[in-house]
PDB file of N, CA and C in Angstrom:
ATOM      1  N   UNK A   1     126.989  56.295  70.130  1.00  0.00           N
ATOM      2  CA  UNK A   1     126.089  56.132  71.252  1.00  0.00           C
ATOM      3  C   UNK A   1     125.125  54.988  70.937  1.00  0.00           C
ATOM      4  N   UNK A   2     125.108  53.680  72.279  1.00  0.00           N
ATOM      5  CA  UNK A   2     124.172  52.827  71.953  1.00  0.00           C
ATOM      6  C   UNK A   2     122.873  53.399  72.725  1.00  0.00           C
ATOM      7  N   UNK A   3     121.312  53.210  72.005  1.00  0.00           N
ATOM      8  CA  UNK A   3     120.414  53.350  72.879  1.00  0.00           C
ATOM      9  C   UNK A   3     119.482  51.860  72.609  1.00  0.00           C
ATOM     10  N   UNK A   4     120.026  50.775  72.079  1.00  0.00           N
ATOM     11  CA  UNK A   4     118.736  50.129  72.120  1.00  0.00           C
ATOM     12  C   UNK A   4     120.130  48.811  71.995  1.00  0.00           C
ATOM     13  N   UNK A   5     120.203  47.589  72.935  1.00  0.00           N
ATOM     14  CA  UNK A   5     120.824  46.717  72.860  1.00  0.00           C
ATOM     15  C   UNK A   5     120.272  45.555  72.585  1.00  0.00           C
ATOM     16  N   UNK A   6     120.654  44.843  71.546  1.00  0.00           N
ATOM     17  CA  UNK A   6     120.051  43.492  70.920  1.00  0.00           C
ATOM     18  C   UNK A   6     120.206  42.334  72.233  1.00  0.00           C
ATOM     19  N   UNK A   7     118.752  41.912  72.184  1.00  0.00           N
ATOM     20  CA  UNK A   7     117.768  41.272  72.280  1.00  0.00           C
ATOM     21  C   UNK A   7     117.306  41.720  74.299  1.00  0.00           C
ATOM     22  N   UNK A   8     117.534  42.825  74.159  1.00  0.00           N
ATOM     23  CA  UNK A   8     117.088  43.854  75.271  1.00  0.00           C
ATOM     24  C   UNK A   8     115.884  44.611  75.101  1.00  0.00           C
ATOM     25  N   UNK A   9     114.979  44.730  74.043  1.00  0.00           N
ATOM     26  CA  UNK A   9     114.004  45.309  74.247  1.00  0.00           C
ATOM     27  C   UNK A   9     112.850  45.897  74.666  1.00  0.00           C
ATOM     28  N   UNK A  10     112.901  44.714  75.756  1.00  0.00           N
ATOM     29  CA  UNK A  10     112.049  45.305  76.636  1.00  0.00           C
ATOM     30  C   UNK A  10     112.315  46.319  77.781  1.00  0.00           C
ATOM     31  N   UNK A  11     113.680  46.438  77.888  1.00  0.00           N
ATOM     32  CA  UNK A  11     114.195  47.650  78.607  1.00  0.00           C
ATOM     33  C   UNK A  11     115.086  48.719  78.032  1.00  0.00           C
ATOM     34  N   UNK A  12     115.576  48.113  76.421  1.00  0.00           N
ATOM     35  CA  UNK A  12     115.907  49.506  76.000  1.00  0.00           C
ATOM     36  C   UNK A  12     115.265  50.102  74.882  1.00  0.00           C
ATOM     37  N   UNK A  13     113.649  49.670  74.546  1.00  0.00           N
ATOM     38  CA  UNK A  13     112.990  50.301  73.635  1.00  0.00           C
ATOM     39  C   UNK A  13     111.841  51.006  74.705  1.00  0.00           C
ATOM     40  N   UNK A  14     112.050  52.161  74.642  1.00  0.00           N
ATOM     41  CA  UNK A  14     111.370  53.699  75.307  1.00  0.00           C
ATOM     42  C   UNK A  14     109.917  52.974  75.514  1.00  0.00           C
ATOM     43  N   UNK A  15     109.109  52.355  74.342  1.00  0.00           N
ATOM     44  CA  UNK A  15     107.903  52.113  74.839  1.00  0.00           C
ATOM     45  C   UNK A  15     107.691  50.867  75.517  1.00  0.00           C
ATOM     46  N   UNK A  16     108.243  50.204  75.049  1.00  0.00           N
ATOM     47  CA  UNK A  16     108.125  48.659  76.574  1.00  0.00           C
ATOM     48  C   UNK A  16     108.693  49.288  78.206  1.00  0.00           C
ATOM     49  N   UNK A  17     109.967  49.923  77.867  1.00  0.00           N
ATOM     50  CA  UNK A  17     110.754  49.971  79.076  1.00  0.00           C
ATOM     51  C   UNK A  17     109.197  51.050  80.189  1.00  0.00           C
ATOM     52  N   UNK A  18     108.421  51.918  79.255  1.00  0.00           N
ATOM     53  CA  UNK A  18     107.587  52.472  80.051  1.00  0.00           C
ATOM     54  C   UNK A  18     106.210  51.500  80.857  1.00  0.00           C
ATOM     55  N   UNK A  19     106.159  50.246  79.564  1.00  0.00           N
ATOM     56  CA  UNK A  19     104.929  49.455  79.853  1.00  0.00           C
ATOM     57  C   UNK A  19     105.525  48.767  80.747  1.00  0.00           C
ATOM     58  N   UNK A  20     106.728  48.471  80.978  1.00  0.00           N
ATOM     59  CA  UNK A  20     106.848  47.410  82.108  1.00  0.00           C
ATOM     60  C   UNK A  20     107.092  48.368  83.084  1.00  0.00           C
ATOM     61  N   UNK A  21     107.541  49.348  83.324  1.00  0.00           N
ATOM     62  CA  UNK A  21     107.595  50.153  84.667  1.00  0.00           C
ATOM     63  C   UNK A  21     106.402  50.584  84.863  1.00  0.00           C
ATOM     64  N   UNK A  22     105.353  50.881  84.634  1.00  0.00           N
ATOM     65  CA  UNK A  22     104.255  51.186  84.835  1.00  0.00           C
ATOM     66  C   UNK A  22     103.370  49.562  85.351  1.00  0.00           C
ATOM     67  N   UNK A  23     103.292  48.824  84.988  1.00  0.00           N
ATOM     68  CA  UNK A  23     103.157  47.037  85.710  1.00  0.00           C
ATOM     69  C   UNK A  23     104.082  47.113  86.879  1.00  0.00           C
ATOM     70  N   UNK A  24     105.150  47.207  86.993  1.00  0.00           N
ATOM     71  CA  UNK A  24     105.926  46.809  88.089  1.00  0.00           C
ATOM     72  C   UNK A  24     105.737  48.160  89.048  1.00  0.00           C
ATOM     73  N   UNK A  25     105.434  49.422  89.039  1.00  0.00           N
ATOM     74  CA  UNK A  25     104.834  50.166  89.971  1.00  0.00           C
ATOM     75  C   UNK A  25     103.875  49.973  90.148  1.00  0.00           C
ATOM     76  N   UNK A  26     102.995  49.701  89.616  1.00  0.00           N
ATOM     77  CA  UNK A  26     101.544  49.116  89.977  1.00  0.00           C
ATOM     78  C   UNK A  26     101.715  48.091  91.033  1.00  0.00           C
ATOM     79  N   UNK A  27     102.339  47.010  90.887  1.00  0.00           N
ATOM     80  CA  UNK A  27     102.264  45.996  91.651  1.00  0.00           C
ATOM     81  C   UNK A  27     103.100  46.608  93.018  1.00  0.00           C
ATOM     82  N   UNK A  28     104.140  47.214  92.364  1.00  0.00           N
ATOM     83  CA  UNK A  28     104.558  47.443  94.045  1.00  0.00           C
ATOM     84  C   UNK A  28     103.771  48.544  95.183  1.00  0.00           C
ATOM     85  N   UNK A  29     102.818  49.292  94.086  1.00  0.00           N
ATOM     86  CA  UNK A  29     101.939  50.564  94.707  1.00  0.00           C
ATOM     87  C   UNK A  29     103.176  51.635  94.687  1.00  0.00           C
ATOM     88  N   UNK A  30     103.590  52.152  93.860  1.00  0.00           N
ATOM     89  CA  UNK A  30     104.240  53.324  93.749  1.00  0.00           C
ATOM     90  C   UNK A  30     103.859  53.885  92.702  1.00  0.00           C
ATOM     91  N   UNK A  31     104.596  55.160  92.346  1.00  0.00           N
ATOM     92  CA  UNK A  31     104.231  56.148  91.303  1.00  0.00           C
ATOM     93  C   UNK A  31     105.377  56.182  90.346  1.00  0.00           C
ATOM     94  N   UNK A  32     104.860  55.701  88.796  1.00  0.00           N
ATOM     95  CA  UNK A  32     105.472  55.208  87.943  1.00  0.00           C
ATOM     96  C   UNK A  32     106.846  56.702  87.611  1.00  0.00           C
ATOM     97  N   UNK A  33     105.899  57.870  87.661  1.00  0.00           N
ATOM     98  CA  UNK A  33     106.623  59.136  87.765  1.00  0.00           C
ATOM     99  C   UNK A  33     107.452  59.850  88.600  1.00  0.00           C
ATOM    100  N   UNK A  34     107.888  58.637  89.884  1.00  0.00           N
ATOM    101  CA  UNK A  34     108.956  58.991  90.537  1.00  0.00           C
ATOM    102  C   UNK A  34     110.285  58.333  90.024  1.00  0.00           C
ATOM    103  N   UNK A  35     109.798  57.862  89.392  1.00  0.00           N
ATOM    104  CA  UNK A  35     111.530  56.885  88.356  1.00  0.00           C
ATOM    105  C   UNK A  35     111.547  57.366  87.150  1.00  0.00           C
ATOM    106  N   UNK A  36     110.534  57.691  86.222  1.00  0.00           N
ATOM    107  CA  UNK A  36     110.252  58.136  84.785  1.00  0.00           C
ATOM    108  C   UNK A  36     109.922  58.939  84.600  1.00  0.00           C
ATOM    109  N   UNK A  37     110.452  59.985  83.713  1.00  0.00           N
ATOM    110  CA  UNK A  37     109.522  61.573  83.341  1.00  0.00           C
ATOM    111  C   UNK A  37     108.248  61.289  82.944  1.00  0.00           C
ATOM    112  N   UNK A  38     107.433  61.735  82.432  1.00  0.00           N
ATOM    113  CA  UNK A  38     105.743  61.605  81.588  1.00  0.00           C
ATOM    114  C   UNK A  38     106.724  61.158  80.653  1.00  0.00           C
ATOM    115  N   UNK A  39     106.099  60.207  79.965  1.00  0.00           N
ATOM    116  CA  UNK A  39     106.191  59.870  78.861  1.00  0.00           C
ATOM    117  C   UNK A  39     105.172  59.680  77.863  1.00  0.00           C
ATOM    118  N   UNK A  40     105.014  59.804  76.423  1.00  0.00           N
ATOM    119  CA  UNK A  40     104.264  59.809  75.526  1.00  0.00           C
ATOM    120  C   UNK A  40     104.682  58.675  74.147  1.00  0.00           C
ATOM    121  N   UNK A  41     103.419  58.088  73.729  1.00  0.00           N
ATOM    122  CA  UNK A  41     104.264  57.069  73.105  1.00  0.00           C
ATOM    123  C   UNK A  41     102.712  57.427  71.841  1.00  0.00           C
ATOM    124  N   UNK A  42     102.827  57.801  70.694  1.00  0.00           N
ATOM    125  CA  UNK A  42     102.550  58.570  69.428  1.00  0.00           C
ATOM    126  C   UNK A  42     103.019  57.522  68.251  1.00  0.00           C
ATOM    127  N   UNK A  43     101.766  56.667  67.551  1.00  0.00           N
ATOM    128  CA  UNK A  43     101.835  56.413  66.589  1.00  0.00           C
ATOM    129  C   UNK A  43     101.655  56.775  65.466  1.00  0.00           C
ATOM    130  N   UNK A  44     102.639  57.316  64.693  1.00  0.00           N
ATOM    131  CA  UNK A  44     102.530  58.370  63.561  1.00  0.00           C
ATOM    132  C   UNK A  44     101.789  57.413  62.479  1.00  0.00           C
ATOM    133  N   UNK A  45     101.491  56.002  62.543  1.00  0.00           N
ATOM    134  CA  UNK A  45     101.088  55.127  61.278  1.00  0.00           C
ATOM    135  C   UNK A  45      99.435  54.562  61.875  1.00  0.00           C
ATOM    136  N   UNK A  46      99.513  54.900  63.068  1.00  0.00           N
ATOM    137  CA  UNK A  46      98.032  55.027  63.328  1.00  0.00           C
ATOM    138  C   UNK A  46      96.544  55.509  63.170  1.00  0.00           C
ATOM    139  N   UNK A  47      95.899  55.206  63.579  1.00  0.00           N
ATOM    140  CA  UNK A  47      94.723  55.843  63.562  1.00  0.00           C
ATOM    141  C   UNK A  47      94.030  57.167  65.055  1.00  0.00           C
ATOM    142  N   UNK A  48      94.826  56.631  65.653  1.00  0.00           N
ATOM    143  CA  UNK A  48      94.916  57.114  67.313  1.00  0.00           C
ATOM    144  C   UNK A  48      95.848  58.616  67.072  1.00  0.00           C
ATOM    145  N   UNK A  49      96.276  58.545  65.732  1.00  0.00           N
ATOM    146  CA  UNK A  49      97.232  59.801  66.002  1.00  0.00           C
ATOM    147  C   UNK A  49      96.942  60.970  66.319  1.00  0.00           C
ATOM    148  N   UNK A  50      96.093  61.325  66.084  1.00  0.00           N
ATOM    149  CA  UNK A  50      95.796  62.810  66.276  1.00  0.00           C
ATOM    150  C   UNK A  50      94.797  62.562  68.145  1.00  0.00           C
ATOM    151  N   UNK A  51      94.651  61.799  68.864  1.00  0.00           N
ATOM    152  CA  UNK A  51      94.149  61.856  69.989  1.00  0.00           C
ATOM    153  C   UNK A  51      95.042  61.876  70.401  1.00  0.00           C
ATOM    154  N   UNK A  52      96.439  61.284  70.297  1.00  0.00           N
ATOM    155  CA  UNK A  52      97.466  60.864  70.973  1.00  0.00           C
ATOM    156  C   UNK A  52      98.227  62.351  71.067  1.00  0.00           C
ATOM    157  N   UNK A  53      97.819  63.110  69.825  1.00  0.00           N
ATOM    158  CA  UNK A  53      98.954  64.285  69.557  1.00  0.00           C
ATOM    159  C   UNK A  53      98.011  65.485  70.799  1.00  0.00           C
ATOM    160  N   UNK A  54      97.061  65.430  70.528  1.00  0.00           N
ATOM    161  CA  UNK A  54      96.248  66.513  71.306  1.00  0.00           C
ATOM    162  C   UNK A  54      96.639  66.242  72.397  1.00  0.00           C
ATOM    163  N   UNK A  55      96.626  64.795  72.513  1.00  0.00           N
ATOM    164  CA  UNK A  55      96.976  64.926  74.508  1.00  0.00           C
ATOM    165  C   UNK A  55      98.032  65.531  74.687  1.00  0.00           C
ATOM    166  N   UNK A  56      99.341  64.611  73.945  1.00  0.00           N
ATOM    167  CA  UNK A  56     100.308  65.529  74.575  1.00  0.00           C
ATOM    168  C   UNK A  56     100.197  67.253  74.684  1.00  0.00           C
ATOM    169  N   UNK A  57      99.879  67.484  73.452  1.00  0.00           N
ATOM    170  CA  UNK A  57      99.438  68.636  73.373  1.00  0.00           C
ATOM    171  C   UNK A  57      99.111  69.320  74.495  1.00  0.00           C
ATOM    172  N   UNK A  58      97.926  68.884  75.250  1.00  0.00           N
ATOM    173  CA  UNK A  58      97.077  69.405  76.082  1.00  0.00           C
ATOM    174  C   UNK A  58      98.154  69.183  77.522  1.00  0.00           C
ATOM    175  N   UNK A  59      98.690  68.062  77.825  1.00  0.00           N
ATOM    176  CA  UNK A  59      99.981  68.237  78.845  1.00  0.00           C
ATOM    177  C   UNK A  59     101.082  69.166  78.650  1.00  0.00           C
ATOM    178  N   UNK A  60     101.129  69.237  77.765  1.00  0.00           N
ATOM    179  CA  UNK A  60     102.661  70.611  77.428  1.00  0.00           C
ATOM    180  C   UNK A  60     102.006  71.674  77.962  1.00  0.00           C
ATOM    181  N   UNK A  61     100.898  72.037  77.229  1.00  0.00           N
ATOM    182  CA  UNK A  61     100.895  73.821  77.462  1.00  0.00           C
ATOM    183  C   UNK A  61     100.086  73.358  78.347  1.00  0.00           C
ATOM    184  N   UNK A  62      99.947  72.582  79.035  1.00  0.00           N
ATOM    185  CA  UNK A  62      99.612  73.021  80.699  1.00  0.00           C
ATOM    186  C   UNK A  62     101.337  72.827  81.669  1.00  0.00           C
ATOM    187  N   UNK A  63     101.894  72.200  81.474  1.00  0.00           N
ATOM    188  CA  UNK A  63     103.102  72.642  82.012  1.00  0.00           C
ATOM    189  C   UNK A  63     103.698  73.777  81.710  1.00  0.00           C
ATOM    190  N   UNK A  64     104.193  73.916  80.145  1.00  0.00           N
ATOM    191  CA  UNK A  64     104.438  75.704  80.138  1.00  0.00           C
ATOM    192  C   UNK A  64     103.825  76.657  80.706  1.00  0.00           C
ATOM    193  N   UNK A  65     102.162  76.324  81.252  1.00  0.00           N
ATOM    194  CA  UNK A  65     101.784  77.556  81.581  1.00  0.00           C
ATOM    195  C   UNK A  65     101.822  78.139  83.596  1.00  0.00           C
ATOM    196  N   UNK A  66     102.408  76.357  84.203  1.00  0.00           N
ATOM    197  CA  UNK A  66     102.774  76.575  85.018  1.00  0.00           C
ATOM    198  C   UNK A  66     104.215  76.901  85.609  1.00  0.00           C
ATOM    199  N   UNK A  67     105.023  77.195  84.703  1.00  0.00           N
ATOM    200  CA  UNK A  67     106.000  77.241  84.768  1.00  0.00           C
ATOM    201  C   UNK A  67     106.414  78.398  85.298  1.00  0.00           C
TER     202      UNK A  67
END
């Protein structure tokens, strides 16, 4: 299975392909989440990590709890 095709990255690496759909719904005025699930993009070598983890965090178990 290919998921990432050389010198395609900006549409087959998960975190560009989200930054540019999120620009290009913007501009067209649509909702980036009618083409894309939520997505979360978590730098484990960061400093942001643990804000980044809580959020998701805090989006999950609010979906599990509407479920």
């Amino acid at each position: 299975m290919v998921n990432h095709f050389m010198n395609h990255g900006e549409l087959s690496c998960k975190d560009n392909l989200v930054t540019n759909m999120k620009k290009a719904c913007e501009t067209l005025k649509k909702d980036v989440l009618a083409y894309l699930p939520m997505t979360f993009i978590v730098n484990f070598n960061g400093k942001a990590k643990d804000n980044q983890m809580d959020e998701f965090i805090q989006v999950f178990s609010t979906v599990e709890r509407l479920k």
